[in-house]
N, C-alpha and C. Protein backbone atom coordinates (compact mmCIF):
# COMPACT_ATOMS: atom_id res chain seq x y z
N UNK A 1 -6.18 -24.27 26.84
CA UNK A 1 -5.66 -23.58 25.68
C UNK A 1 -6.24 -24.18 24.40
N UNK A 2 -6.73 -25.74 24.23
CA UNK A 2 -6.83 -26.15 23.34
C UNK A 2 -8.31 -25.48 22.97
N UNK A 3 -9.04 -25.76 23.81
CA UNK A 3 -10.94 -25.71 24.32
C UNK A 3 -10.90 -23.92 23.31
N UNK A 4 -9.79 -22.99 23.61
CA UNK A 4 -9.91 -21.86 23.26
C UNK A 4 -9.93 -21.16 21.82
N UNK A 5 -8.87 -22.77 21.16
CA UNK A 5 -8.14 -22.29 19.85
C UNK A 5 -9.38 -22.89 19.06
N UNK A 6 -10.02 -24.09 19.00
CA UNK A 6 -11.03 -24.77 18.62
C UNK A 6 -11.98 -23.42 18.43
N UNK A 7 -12.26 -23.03 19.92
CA UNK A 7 -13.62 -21.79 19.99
C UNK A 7 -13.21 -20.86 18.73
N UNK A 8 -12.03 -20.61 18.74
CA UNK A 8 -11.31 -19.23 18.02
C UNK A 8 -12.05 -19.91 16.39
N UNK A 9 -11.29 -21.10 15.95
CA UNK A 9 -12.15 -21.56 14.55
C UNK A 9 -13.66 -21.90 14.12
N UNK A 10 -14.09 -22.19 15.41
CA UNK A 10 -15.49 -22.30 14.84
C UNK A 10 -16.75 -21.12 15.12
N UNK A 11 -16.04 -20.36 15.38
CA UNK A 11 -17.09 -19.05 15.62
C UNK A 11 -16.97 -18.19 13.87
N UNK A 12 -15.69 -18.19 13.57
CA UNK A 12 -16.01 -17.39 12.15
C UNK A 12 -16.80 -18.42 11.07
N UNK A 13 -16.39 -19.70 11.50
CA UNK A 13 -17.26 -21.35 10.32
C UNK A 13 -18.59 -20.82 10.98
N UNK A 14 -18.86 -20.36 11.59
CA UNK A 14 -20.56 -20.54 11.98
C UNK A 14 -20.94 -19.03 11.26
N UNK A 15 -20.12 -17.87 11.48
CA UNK A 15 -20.61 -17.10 10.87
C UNK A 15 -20.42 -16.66 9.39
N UNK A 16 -19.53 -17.34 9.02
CA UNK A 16 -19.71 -17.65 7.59
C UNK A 16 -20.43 -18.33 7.00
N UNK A 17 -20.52 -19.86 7.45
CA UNK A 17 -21.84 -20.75 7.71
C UNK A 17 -23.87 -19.95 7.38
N UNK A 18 -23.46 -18.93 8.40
CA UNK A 18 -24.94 -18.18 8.65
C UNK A 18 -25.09 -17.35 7.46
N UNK A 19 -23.95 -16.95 6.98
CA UNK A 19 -24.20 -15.91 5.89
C UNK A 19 -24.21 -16.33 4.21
N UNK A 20 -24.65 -17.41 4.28
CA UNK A 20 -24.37 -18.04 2.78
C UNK A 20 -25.51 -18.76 2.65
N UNK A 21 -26.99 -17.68 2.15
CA UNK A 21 -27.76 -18.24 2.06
C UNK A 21 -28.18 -17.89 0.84
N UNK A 22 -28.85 -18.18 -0.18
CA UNK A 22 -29.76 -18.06 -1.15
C UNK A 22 -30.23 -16.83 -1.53
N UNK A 23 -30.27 -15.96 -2.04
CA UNK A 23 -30.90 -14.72 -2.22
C UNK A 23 -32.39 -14.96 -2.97
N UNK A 24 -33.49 -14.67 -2.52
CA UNK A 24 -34.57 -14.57 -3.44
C UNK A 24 -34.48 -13.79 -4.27
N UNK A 25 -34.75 -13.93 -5.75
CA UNK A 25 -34.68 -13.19 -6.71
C UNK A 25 -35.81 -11.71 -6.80
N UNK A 26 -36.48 -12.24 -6.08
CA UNK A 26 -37.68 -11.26 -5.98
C UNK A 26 -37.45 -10.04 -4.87
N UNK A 27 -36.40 -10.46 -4.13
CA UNK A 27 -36.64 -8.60 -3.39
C UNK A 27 -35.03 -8.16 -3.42
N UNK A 28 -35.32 -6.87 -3.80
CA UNK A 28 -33.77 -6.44 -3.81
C UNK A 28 -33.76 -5.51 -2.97
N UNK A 29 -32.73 -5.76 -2.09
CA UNK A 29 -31.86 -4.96 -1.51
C UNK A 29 -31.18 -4.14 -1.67
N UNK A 30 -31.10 -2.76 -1.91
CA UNK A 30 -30.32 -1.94 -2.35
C UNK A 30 -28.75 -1.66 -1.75
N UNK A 31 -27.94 -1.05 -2.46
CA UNK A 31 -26.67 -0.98 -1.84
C UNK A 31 -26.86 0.53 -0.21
N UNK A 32 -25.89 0.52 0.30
CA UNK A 32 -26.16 1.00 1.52
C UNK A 32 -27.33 0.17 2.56
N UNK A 33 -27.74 -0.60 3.02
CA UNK A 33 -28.86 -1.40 3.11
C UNK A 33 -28.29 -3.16 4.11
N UNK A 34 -27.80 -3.49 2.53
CA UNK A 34 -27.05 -4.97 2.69
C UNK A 34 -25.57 -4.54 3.34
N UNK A 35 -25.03 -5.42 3.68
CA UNK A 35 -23.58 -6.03 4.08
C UNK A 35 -22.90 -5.18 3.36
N UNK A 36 -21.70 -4.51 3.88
CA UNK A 36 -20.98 -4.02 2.88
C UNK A 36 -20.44 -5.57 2.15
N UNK A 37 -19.75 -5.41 1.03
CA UNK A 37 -18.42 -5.90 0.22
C UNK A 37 -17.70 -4.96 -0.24
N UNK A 38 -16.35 -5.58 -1.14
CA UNK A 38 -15.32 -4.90 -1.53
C UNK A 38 -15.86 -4.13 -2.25
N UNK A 39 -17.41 -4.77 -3.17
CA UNK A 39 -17.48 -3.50 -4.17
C UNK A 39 -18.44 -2.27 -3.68
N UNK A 40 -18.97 -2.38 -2.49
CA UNK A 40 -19.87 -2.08 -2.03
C UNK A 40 -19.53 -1.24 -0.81
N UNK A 41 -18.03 -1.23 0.01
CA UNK A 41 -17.70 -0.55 0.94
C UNK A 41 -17.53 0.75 0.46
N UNK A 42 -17.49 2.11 1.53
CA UNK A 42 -17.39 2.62 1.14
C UNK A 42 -16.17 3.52 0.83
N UNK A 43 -15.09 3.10 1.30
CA UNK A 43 -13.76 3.15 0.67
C UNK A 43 -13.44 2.64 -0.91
N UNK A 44 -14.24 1.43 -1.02
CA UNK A 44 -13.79 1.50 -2.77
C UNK A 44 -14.95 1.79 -3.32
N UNK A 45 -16.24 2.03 -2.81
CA UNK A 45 -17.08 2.21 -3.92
C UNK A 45 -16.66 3.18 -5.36
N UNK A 46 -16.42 4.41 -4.87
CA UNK A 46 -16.26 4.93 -5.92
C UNK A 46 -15.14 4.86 -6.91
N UNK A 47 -14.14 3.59 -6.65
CA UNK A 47 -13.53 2.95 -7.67
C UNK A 47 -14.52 2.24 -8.34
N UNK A 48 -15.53 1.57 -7.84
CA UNK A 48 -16.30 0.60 -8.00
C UNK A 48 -17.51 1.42 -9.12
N UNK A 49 -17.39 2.63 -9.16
CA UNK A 49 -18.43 3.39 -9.63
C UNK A 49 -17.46 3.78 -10.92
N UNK A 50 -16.82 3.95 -10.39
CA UNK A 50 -15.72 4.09 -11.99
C UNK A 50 -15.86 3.38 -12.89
N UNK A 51 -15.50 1.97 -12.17
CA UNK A 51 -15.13 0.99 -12.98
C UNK A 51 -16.36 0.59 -14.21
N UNK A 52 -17.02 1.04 -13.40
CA UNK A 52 -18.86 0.04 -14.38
C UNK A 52 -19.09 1.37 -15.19
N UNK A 53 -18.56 2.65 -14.95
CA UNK A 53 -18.85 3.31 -15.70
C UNK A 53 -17.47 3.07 -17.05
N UNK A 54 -16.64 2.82 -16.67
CA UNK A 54 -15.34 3.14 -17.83
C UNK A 54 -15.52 1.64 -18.63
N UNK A 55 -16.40 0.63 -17.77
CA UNK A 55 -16.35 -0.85 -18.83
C UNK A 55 -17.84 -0.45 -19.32
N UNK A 56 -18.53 0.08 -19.42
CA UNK A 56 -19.67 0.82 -19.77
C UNK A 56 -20.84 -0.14 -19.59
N UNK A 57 -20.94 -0.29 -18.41
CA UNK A 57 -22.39 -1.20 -17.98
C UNK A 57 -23.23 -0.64 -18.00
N UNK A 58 -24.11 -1.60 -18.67
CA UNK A 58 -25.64 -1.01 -18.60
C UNK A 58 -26.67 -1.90 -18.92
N UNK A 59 -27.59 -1.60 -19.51
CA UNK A 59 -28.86 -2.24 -19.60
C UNK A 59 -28.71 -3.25 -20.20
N UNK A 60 -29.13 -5.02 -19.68
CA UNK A 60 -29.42 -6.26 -20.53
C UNK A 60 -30.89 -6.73 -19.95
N UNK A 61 -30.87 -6.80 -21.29
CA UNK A 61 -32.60 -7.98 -21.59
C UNK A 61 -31.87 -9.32 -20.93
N UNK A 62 -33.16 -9.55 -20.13
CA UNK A 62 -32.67 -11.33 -19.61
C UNK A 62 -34.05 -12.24 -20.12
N UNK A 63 -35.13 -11.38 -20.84
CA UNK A 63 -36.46 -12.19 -21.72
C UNK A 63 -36.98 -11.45 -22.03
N UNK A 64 -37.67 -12.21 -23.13
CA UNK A 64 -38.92 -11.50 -23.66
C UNK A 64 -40.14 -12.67 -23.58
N UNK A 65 -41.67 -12.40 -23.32
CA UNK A 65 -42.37 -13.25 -23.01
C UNK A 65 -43.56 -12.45 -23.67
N UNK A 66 -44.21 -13.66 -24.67
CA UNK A 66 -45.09 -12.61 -25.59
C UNK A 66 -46.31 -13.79 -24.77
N UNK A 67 -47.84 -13.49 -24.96
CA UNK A 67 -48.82 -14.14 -24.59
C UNK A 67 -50.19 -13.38 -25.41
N UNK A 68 -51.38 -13.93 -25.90
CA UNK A 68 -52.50 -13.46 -26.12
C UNK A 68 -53.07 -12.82 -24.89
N UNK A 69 -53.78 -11.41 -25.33
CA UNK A 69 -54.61 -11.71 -24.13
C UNK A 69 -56.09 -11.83 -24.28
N UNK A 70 -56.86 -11.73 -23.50
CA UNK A 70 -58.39 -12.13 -23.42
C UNK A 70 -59.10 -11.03 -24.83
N UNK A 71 -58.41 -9.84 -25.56
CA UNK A 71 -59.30 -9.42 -26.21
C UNK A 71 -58.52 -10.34 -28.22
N UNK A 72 -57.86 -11.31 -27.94
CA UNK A 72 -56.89 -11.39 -28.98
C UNK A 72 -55.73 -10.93 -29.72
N UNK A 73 -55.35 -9.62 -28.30
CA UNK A 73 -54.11 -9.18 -28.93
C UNK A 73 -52.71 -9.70 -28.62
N UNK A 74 -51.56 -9.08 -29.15
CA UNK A 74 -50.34 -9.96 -28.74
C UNK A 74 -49.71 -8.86 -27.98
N UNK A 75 -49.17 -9.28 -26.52
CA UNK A 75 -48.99 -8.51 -25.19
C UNK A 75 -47.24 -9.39 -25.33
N UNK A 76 -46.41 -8.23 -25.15
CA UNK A 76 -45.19 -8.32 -24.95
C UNK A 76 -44.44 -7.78 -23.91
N UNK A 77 -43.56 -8.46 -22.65
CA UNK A 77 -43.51 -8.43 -21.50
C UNK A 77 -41.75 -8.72 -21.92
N UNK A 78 -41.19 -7.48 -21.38
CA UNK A 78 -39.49 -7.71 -21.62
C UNK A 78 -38.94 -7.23 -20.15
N UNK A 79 -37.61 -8.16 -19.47
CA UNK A 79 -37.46 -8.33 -17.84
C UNK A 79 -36.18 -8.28 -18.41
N UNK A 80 -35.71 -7.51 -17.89
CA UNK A 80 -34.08 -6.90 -17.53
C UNK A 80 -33.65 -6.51 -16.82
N UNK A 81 -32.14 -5.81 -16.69
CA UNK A 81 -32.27 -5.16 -15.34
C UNK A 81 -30.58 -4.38 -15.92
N UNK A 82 -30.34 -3.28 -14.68
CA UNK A 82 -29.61 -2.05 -15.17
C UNK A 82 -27.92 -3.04 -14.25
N UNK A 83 -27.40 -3.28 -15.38
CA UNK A 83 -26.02 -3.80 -14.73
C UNK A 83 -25.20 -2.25 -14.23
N UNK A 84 -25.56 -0.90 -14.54
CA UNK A 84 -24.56 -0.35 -13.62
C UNK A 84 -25.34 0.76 -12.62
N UNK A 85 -24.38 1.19 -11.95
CA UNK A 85 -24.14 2.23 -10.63
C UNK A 85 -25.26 2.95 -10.83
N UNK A 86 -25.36 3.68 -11.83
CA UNK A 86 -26.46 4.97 -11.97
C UNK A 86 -27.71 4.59 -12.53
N UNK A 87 -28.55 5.38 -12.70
CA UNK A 87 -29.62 4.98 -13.82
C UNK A 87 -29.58 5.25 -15.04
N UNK A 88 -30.23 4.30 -15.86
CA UNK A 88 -30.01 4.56 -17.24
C UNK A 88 -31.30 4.69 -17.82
N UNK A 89 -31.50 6.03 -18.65
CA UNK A 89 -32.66 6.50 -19.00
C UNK A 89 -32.58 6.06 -20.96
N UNK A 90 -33.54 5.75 -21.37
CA UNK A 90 -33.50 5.00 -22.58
C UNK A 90 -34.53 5.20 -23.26
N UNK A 91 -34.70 5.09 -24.75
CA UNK A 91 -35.91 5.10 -25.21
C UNK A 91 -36.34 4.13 -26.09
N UNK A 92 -37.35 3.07 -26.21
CA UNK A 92 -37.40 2.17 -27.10
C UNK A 92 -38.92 2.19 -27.74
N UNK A 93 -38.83 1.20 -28.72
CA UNK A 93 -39.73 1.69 -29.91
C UNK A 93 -39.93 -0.09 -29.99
N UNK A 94 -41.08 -0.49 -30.38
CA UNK A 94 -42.10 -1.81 -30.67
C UNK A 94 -42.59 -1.46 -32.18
N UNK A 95 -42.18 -2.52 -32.58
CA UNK A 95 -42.87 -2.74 -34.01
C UNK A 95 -43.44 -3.94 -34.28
N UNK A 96 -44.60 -4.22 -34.52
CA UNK A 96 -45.29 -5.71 -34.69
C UNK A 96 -45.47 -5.98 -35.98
N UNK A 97 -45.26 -7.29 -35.91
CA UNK A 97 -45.22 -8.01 -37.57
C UNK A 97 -46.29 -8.98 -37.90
N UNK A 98 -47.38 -8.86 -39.18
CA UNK A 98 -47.65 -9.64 -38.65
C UNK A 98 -47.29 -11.25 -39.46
N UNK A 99 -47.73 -12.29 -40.09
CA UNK A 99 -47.55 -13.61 -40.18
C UNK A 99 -46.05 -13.55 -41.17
N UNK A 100 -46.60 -12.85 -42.58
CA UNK A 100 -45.38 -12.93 -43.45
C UNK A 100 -44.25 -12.16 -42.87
N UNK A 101 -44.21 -11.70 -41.72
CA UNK A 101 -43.45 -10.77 -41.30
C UNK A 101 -42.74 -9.76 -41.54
N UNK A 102 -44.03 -9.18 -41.97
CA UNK A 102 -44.01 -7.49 -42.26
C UNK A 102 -44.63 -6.68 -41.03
N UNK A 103 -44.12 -5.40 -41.54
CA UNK A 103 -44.50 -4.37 -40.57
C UNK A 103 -46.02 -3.90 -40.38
N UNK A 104 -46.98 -4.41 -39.13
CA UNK A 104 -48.06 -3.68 -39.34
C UNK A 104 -47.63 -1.89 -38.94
N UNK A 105 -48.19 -1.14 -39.88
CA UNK A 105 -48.44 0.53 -39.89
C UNK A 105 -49.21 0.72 -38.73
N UNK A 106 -48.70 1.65 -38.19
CA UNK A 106 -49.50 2.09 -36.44
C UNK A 106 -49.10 3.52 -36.06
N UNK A 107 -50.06 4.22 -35.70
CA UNK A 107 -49.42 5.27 -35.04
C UNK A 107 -48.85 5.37 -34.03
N UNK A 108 -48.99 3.81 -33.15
CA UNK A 108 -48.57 3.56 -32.24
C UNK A 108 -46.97 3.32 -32.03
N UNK A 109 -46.58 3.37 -33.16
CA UNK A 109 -44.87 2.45 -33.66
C UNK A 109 -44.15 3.71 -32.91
N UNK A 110 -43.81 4.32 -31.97
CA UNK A 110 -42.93 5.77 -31.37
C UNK A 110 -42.40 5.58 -30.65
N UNK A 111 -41.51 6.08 -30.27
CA UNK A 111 -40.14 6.06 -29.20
C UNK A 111 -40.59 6.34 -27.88
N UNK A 112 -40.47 5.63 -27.24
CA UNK A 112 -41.44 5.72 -25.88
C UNK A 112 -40.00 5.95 -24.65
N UNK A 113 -39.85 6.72 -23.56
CA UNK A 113 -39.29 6.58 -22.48
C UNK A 113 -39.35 5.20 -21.65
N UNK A 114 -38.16 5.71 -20.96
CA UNK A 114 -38.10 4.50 -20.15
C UNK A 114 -36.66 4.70 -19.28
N UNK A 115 -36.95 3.81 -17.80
CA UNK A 115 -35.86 4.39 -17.15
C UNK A 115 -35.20 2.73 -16.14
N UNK A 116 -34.26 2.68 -15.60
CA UNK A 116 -33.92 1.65 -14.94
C UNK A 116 -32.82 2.21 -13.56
N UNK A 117 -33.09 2.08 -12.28
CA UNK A 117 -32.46 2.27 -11.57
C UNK A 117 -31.00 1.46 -11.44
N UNK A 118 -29.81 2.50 -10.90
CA UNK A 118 -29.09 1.35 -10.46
C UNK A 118 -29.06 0.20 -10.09
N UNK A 119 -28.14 -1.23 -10.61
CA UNK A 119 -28.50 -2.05 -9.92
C UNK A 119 -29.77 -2.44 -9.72
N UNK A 120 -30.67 -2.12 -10.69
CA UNK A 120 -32.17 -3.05 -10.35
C UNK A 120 -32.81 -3.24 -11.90
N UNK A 121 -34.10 -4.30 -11.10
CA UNK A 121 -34.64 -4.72 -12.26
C UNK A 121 -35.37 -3.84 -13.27
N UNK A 122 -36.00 -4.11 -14.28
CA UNK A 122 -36.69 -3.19 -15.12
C UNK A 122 -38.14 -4.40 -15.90
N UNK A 123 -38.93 -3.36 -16.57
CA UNK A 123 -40.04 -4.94 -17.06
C UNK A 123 -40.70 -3.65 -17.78
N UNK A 124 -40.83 -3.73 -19.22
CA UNK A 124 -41.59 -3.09 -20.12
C UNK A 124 -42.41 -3.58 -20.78
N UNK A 125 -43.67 -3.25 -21.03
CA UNK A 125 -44.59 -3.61 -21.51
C UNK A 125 -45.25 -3.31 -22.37
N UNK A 126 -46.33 -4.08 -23.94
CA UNK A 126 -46.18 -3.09 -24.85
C UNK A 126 -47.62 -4.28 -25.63
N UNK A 127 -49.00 -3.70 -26.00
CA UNK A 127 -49.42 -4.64 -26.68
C UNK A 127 -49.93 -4.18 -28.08
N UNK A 128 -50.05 -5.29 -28.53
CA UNK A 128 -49.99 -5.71 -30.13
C UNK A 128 -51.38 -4.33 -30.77
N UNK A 129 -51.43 -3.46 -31.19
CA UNK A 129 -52.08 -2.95 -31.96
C UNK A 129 -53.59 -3.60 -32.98
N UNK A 130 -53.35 -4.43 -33.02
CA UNK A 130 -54.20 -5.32 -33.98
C UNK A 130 -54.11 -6.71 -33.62
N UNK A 131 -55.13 -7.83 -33.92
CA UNK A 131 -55.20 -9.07 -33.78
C UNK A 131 -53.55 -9.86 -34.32
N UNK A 132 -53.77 -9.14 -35.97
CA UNK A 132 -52.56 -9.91 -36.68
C UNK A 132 -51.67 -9.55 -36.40
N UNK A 133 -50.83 -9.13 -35.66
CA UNK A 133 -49.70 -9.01 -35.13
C UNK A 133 -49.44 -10.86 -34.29
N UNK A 134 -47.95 -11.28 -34.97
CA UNK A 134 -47.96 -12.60 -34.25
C UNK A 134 -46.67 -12.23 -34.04
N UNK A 135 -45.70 -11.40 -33.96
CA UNK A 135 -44.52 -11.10 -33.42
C UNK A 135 -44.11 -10.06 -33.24
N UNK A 136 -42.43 -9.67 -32.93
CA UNK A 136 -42.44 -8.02 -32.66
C UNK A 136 -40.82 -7.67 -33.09
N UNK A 137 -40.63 -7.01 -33.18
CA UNK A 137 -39.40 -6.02 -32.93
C UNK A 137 -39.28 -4.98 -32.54
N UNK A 138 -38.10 -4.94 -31.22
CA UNK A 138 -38.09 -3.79 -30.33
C UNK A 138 -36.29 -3.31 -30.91
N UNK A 139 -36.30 -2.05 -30.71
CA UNK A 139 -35.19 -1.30 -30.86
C UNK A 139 -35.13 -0.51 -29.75
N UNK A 140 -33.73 0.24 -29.36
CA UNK A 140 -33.90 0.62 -28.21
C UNK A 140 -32.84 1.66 -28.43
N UNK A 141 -32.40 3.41 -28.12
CA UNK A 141 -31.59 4.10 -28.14
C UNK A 141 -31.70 5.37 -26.95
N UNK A 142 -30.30 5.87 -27.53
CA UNK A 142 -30.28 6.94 -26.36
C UNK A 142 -31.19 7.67 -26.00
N UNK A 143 -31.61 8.49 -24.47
CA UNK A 143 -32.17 8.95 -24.30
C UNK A 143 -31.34 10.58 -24.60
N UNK A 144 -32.80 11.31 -25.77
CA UNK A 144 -31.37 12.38 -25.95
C UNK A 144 -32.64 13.97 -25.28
């Protein structure tokens, strides 16, 4: 009886054990796919779909990473990702400045599309118009 109750505790420690590993940041798994969870079964999902919609999740910047590239321009690389359920379709606009930090004039300065799946990452990209451009400002609004 004892040999049995022991077995009974260490079979869920092992499989809890097995399931608590590290996620690589680099591949995502989509929902339906992975393990269910609470937020993820499909009995509460669509509380779960509510919810991110009524606390109004959505799109965060997690960087921006500016670099020269080989012809001397300034290349701007922004990594985010869509905190809710659906996709969120968006439109953002780049403006480069250059030293005194003013606006260089571009015809390029326009509201460009852009989209982010549920739950996943996003990475926009955008380069500098001219040499003197040494920084940027991005704005970002509805997609109407």
């Amino acid at each position: 009886m004892r040999s049995r109750s022991l077995l009974v505790l260490l079979v869920p420690a092992a499989l809890v054990g097995g399931c608590n590993k590290e996620a690589d940041s680099r591949i995502h798994v989509r929902e339906g796919i992975r393990s269910d969870t609470l937020a993820s079964n499909i009995v509460t999902r669509p509380v779960r779909h509510a919810f991110s919609a009524l606390i109004g999740e959505g799109i965060m910047v997690d960087e921006a990473v500016t670099r020269r590239n080989e012809a001397g321009l300034l290349e701007l690389y922004v990594n985010g990702h869509n905190e809710a359920y659906n996709t969120k379709r968006f439109r953002y606009r780049v403006e480069w400045l250059d030293a005194d930090g003013l606006l260089i004039e571009t015809r390029a300065t326009t509201w460009l599309p852009a989209s982010s799946m549920g739950k996943s990452p996003f990475t926009i990209k955008a380069v500098a118009p001219r040499a003197e451009a040494v920084d940027f400002r991005m704005d970002t609004r509805k997609w109407e």
